[in-house]
N, C-alpha and C. Protein backbone atom coordinates (compact mmCIF):
# COMPACT_ATOMS: atom_id res chain seq x y z
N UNK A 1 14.52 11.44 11.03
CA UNK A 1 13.51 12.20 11.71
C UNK A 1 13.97 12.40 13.15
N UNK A 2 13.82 13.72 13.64
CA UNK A 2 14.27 13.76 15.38
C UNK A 2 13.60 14.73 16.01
N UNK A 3 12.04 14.80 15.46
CA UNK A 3 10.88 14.94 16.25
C UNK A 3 10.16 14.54 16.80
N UNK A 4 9.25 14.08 17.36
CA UNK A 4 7.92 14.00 17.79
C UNK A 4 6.51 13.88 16.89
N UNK A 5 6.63 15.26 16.23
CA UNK A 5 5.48 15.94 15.10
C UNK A 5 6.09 15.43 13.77
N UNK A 6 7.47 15.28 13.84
CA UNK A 6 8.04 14.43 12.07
C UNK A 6 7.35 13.78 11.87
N UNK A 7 6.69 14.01 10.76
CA UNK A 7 5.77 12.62 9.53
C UNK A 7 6.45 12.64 7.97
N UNK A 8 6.18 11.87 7.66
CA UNK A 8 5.99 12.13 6.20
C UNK A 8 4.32 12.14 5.43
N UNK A 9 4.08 12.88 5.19
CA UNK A 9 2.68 12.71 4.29
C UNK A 9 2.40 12.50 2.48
N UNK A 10 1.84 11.26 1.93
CA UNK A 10 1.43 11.02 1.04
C UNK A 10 0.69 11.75 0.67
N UNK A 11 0.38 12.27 -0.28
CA UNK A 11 -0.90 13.54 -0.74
C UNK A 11 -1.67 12.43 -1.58
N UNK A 12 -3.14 12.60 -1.86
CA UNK A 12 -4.02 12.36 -2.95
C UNK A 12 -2.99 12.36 -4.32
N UNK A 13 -3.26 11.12 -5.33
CA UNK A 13 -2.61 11.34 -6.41
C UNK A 13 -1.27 10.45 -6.21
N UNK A 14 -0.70 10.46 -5.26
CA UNK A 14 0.96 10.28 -5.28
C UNK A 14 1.37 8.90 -5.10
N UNK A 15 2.14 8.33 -6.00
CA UNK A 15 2.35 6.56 -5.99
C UNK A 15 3.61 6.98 -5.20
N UNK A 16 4.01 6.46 -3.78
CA UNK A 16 4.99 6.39 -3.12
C UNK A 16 6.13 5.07 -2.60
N UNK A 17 6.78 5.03 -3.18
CA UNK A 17 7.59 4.05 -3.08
C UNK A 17 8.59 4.20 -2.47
N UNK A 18 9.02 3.17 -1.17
CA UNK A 18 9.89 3.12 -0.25
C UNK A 18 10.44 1.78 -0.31
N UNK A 19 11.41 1.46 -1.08
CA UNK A 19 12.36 0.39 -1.26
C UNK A 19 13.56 0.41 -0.99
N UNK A 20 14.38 -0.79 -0.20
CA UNK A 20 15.58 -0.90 0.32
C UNK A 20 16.10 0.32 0.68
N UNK A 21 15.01 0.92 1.78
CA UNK A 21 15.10 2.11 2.70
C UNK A 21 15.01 1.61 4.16
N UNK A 22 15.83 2.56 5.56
CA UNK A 22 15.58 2.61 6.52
C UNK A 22 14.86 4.22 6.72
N UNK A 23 13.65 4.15 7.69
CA UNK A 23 12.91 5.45 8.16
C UNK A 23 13.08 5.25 9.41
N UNK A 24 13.62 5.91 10.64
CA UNK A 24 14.21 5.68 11.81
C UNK A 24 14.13 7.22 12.61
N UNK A 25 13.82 7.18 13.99
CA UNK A 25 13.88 8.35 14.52
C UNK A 25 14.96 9.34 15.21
N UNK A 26 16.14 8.49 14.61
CA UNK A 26 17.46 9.71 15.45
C UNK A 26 17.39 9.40 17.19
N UNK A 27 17.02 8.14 17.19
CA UNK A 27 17.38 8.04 18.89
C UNK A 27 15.80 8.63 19.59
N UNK A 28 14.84 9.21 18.70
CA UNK A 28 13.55 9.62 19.36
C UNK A 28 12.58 9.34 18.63
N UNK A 29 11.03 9.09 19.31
CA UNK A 29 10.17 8.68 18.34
C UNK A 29 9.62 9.80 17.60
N UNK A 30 9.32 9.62 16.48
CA UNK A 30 8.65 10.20 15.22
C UNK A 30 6.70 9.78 15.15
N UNK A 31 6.35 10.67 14.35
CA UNK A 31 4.73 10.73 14.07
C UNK A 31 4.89 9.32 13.15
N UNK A 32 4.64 9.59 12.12
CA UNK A 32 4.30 8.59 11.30
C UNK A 32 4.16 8.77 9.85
N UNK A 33 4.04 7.82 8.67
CA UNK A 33 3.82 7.97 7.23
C UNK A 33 2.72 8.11 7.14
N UNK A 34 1.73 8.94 6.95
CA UNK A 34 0.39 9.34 6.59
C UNK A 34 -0.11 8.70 5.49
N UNK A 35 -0.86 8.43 5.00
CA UNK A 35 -1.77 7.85 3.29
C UNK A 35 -2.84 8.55 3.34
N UNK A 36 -2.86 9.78 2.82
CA UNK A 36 -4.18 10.29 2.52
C UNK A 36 -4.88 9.73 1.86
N UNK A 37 -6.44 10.00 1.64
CA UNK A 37 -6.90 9.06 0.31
C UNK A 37 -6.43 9.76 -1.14
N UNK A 38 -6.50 8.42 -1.79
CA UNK A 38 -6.24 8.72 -3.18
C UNK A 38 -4.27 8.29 -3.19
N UNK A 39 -3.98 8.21 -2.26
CA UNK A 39 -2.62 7.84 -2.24
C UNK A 39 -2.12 6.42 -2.38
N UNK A 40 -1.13 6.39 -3.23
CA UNK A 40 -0.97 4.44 -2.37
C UNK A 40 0.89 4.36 -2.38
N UNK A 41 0.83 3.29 -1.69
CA UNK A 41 2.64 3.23 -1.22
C UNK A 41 2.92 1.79 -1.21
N UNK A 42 3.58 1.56 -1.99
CA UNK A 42 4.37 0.49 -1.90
C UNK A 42 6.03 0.20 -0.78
N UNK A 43 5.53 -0.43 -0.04
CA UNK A 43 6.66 -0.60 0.63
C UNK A 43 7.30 -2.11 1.13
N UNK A 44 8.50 -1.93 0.63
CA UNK A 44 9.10 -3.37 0.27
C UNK A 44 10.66 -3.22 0.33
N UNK A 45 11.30 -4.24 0.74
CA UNK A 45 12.01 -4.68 1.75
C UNK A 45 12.81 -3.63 2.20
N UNK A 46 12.12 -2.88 3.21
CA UNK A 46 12.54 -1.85 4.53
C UNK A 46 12.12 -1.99 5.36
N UNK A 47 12.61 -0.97 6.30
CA UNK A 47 12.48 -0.90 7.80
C UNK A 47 11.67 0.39 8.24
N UNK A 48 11.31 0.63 8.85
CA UNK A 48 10.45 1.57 9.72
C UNK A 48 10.72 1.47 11.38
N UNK A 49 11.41 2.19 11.49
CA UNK A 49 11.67 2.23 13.40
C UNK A 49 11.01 3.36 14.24
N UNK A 50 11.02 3.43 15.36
CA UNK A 50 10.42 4.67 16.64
C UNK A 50 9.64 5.53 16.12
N UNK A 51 8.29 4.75 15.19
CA UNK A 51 7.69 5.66 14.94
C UNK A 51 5.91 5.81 15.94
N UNK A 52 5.50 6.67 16.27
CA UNK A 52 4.19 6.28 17.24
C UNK A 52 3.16 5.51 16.08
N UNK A 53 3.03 5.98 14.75
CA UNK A 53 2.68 4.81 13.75
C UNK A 53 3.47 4.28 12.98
N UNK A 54 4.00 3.01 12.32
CA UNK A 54 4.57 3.30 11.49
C UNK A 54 4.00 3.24 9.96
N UNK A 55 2.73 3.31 9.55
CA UNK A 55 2.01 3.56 8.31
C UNK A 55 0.64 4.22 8.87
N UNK A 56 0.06 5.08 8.69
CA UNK A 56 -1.49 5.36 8.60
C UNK A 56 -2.02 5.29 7.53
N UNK A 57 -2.83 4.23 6.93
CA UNK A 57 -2.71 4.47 5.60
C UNK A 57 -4.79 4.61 5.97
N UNK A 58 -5.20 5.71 5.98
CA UNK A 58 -6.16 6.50 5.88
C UNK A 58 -7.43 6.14 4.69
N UNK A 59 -8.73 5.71 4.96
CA UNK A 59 -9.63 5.83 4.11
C UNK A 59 -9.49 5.95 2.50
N UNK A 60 -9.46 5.62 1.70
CA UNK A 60 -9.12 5.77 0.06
C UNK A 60 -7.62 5.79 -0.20
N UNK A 61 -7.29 5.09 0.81
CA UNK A 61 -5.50 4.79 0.68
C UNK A 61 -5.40 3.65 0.01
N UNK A 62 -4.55 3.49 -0.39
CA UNK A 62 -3.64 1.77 -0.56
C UNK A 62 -2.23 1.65 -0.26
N UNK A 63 -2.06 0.59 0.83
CA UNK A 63 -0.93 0.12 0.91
C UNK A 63 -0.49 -1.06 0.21
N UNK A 64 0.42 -0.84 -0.42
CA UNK A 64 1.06 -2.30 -1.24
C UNK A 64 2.72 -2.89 -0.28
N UNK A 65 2.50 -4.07 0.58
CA UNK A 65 3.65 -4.52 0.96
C UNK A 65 4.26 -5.79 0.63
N UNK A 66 5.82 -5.55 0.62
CA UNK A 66 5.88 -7.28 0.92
C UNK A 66 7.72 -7.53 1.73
N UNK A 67 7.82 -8.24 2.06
CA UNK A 67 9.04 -7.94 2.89
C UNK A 67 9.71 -6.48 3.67
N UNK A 68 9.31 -6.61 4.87
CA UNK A 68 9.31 -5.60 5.71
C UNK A 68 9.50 -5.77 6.98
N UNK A 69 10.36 -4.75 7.42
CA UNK A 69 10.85 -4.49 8.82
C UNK A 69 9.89 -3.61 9.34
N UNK A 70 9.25 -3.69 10.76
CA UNK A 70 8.80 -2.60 11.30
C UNK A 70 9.15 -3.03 12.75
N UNK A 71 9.52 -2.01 13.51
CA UNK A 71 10.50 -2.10 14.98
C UNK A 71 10.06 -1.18 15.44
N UNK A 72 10.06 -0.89 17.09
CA UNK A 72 10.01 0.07 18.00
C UNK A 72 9.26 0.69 17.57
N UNK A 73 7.63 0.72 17.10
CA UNK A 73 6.56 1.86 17.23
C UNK A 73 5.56 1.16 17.87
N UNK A 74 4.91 2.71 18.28
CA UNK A 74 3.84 2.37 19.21
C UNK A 74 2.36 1.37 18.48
N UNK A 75 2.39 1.95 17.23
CA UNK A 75 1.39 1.06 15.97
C UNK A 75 2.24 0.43 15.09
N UNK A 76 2.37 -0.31 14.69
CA UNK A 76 3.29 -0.90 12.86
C UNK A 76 1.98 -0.33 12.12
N UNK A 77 1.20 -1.00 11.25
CA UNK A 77 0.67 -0.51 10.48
C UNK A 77 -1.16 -0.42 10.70
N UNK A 78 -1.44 1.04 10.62
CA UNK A 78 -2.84 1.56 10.57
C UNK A 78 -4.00 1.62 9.73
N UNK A 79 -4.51 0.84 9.46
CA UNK A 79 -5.51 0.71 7.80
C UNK A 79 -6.92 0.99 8.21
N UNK A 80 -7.31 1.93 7.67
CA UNK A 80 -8.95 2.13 8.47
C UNK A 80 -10.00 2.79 7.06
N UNK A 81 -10.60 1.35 6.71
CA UNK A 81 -10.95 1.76 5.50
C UNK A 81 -10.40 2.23 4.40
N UNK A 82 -9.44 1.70 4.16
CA UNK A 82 -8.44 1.65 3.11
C UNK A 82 -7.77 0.28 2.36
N UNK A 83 -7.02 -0.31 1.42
CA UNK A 83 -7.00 -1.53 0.90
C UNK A 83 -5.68 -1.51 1.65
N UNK A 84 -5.29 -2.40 1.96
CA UNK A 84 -3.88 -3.06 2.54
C UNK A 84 -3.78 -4.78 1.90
N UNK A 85 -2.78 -4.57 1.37
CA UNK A 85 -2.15 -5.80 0.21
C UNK A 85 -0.79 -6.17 0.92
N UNK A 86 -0.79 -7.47 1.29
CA UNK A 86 0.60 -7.74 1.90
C UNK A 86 0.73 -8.73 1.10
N UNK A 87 2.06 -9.00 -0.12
CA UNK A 87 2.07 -9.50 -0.49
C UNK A 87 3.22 -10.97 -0.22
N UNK A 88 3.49 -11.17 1.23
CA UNK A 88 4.16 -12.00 1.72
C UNK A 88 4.32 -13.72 1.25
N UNK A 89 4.82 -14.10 1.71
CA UNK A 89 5.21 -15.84 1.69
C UNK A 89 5.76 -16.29 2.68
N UNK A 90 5.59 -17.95 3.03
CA UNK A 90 6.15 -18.35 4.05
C UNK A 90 7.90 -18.24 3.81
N UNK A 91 8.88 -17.41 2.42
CA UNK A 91 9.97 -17.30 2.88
C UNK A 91 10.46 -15.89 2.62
N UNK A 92 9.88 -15.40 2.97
CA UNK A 92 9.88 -13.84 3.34
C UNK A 92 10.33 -13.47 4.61
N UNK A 93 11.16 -12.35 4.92
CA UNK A 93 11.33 -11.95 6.26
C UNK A 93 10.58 -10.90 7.04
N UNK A 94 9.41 -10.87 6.73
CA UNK A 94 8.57 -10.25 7.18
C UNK A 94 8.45 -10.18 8.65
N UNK A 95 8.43 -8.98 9.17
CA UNK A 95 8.47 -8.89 10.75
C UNK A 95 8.10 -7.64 11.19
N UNK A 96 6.83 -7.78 12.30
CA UNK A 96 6.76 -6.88 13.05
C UNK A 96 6.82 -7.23 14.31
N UNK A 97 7.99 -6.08 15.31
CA UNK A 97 8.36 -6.36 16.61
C UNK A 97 8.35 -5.68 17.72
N UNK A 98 8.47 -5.55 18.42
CA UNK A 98 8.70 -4.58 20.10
C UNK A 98 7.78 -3.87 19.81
N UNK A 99 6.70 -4.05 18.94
CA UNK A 99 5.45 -2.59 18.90
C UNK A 99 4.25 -2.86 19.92
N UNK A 100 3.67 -1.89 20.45
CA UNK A 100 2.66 -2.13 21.20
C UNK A 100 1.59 -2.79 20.68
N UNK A 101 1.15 -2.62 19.30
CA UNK A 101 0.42 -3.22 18.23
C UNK A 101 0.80 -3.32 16.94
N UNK A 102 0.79 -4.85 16.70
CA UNK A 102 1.67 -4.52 15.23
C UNK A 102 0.83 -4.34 14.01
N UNK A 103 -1.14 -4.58 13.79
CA UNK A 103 -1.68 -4.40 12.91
C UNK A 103 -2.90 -4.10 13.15
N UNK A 104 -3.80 -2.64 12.87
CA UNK A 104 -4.77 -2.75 13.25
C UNK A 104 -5.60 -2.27 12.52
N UNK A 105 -6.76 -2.66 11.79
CA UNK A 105 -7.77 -2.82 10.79
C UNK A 105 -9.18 -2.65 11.39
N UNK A 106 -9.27 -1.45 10.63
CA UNK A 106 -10.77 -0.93 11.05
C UNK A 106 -11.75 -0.17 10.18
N UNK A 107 -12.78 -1.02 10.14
CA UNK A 107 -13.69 -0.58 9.13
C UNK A 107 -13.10 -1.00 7.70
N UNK A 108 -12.62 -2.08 7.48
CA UNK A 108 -12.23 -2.25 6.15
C UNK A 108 -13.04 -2.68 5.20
N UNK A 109 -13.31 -2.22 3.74
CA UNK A 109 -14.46 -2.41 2.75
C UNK A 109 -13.82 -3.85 1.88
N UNK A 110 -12.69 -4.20 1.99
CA UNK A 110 -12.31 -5.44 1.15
C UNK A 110 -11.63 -6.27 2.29
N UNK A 111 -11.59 -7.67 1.98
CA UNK A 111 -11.11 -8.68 2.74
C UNK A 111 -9.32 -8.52 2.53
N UNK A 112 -8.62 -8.67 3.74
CA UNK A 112 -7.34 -8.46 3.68
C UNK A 112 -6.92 -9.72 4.05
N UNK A 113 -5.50 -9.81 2.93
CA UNK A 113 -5.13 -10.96 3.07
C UNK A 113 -3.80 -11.28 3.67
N UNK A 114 -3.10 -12.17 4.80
CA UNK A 114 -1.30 -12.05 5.44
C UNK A 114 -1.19 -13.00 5.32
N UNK A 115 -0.32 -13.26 4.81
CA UNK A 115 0.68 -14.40 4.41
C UNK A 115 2.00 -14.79 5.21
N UNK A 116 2.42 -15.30 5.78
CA UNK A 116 4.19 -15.00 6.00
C UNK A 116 4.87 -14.30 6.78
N UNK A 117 3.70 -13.73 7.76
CA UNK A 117 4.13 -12.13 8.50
C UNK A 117 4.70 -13.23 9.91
N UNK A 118 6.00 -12.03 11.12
CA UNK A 118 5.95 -12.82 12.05
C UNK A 118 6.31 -11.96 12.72
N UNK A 119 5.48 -11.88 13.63
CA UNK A 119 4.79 -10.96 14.92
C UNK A 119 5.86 -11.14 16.38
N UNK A 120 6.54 -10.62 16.71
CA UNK A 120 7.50 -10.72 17.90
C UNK A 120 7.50 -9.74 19.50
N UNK A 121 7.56 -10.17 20.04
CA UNK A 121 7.59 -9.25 21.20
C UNK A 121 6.12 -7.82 21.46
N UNK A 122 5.46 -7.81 21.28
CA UNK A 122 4.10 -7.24 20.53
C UNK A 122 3.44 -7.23 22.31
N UNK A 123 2.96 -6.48 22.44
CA UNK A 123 1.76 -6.22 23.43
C UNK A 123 0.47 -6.98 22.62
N UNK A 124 0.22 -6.78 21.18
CA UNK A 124 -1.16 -7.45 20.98
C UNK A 124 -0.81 -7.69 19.17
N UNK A 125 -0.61 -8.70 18.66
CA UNK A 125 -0.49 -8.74 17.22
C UNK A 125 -1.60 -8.05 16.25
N UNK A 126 -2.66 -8.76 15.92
CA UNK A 126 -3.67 -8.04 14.97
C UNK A 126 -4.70 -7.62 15.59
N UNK A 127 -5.40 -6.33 15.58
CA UNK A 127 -6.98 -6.37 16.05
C UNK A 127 -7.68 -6.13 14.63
N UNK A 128 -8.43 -6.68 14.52
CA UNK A 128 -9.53 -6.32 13.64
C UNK A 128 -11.04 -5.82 13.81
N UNK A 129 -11.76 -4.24 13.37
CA UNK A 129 -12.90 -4.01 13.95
C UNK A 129 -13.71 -3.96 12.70
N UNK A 130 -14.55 -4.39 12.63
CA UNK A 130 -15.23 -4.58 10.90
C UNK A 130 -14.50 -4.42 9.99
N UNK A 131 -13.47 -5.90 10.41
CA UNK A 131 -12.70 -5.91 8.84
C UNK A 131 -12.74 -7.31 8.79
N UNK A 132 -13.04 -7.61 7.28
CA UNK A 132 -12.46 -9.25 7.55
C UNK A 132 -11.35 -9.86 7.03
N UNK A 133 -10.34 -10.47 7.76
CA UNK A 133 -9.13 -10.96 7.38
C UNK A 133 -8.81 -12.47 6.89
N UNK A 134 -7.76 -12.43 6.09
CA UNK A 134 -7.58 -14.27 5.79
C UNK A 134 -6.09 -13.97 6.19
N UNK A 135 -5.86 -14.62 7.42
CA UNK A 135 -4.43 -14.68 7.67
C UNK A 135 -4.12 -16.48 8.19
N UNK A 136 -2.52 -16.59 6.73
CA UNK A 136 -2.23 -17.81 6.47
C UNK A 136 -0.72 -17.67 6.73
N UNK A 137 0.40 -18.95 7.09
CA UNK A 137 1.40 -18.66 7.41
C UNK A 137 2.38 -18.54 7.84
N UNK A 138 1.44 -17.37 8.81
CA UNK A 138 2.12 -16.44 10.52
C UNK A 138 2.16 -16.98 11.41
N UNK A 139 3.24 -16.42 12.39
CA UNK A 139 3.70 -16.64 13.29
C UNK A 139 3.46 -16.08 14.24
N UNK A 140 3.09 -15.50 15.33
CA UNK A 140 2.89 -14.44 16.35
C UNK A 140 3.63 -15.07 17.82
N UNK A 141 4.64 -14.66 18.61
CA UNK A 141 5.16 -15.01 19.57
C UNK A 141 5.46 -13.93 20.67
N UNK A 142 5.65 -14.62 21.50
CA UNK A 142 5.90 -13.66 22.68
C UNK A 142 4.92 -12.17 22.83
N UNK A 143 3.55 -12.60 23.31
CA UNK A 143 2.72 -10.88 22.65
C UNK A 143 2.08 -11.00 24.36
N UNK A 144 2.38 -9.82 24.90
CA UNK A 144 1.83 -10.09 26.21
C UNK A 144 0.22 -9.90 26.36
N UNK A 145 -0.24 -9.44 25.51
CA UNK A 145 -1.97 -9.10 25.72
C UNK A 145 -2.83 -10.75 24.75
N UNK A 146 -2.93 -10.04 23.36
CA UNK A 146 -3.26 -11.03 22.36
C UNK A 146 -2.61 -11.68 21.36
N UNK A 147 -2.32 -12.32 20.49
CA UNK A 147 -2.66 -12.82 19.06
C UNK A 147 -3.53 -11.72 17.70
N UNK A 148 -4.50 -12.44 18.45
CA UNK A 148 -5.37 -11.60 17.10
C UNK A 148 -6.92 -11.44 18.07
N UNK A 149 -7.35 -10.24 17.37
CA UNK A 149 -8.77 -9.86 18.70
C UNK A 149 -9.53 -9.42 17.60
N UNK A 150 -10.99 -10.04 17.45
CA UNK A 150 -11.20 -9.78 16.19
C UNK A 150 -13.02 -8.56 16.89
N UNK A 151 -13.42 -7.60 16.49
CA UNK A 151 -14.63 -7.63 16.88
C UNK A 151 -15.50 -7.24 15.81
C-alpha cells in the first residue's frame, strides 16, 4: 500500500483470511482493513504495519485472531460492536507496538477475551467503552499514557 486512502475492505458475506502475510505501507501510512458487518477475518500469524488502523472490524463483524504482529499504526485493532476472538496463549508471540493505541473496544455486545497479548511502546494499551473484557496473561510495557482505561 503507498497511500494514505489505501484500505482493504471486507464486504458482508466474505470469510477473509490473512495468514503468514505482511500488510505494510511502502515507507507511508495506509487507511486500514475495514470489516463491514456480516464479514469476519481471521488473522493469524502476520504482521500489519503504518497503518492509521490496523483492523476496523465494524458492528456485525468478527474478528478471529491468534499470533500477530501489529507495528507502527496509529490504532492496532478497532472493534465497536462487533465479536473480537483472540485466540492467544502465554506462548504465543503476540504483539502490539509503537501504536498510539493498541486496542480499542466500544460498545461491545459479548465479553472479550486476551490471553498472551504483549503491548510495547504504546501511548495507551486497551481502552474499553461499554465493553466488558477478561484479559489474562499480558504484558503491557513502556505505554506513556495508560495500561488499560476502562469506562
Amino acid at each position: 500500500m503507498n497511500n494514505s486512502n489505501s484500505a482493504i475492505i471486507v464486504n458482508s458475506g466474505v470469510d477473509f483470511n490473512l495468514e503468514f502475510s505482511e500488510v505494510s505501507g511502502c515507507n507511508s501510512t495506509w487507511d486500514e482493513i475495514t470489516l463491514e458487518s456480516g464479514s469476519t477475518m481471521r488473522f493469524n500469524n502476520s504482521t500489519i504495519k503504518d497503518a492509521n488502523i490496523g483492523i476496523n472490524s465494524l458492528p456485525g463483524s468478527e474478528l478471529i485472531s491468534l499470533r500477530f504482529i501489529i507495528e507502527d499504526c496509529h490504532r492496532g485493532v478497532k472493534a465497536n460492536n462487533s465479536l473480537f476472538t483472540y485466540g492467544g496463549n502465554n506462548f504465543s508471540i503476540s504483539r502490539i507496538f509503537n501504536c498510539d493505541l493498541g486496542i480499542d473496544l466500544d460498545n461491545m455486545t459479548n465479553t472479550t477475551n486476551i490471553a498472551g497479548l504483549f503491548i510495547l511502546d504504546c501511548n495507551r494499551g486497551i481502552e474499553c467503552n461499554n465493553a466488558s473484557l477478561v484479559l489474562s496473561g499480558s504484558t503491557m510495557e513502556n505505554l506513556s499514557q495508560h495500561g488499560l482505561f476502562i469506562n
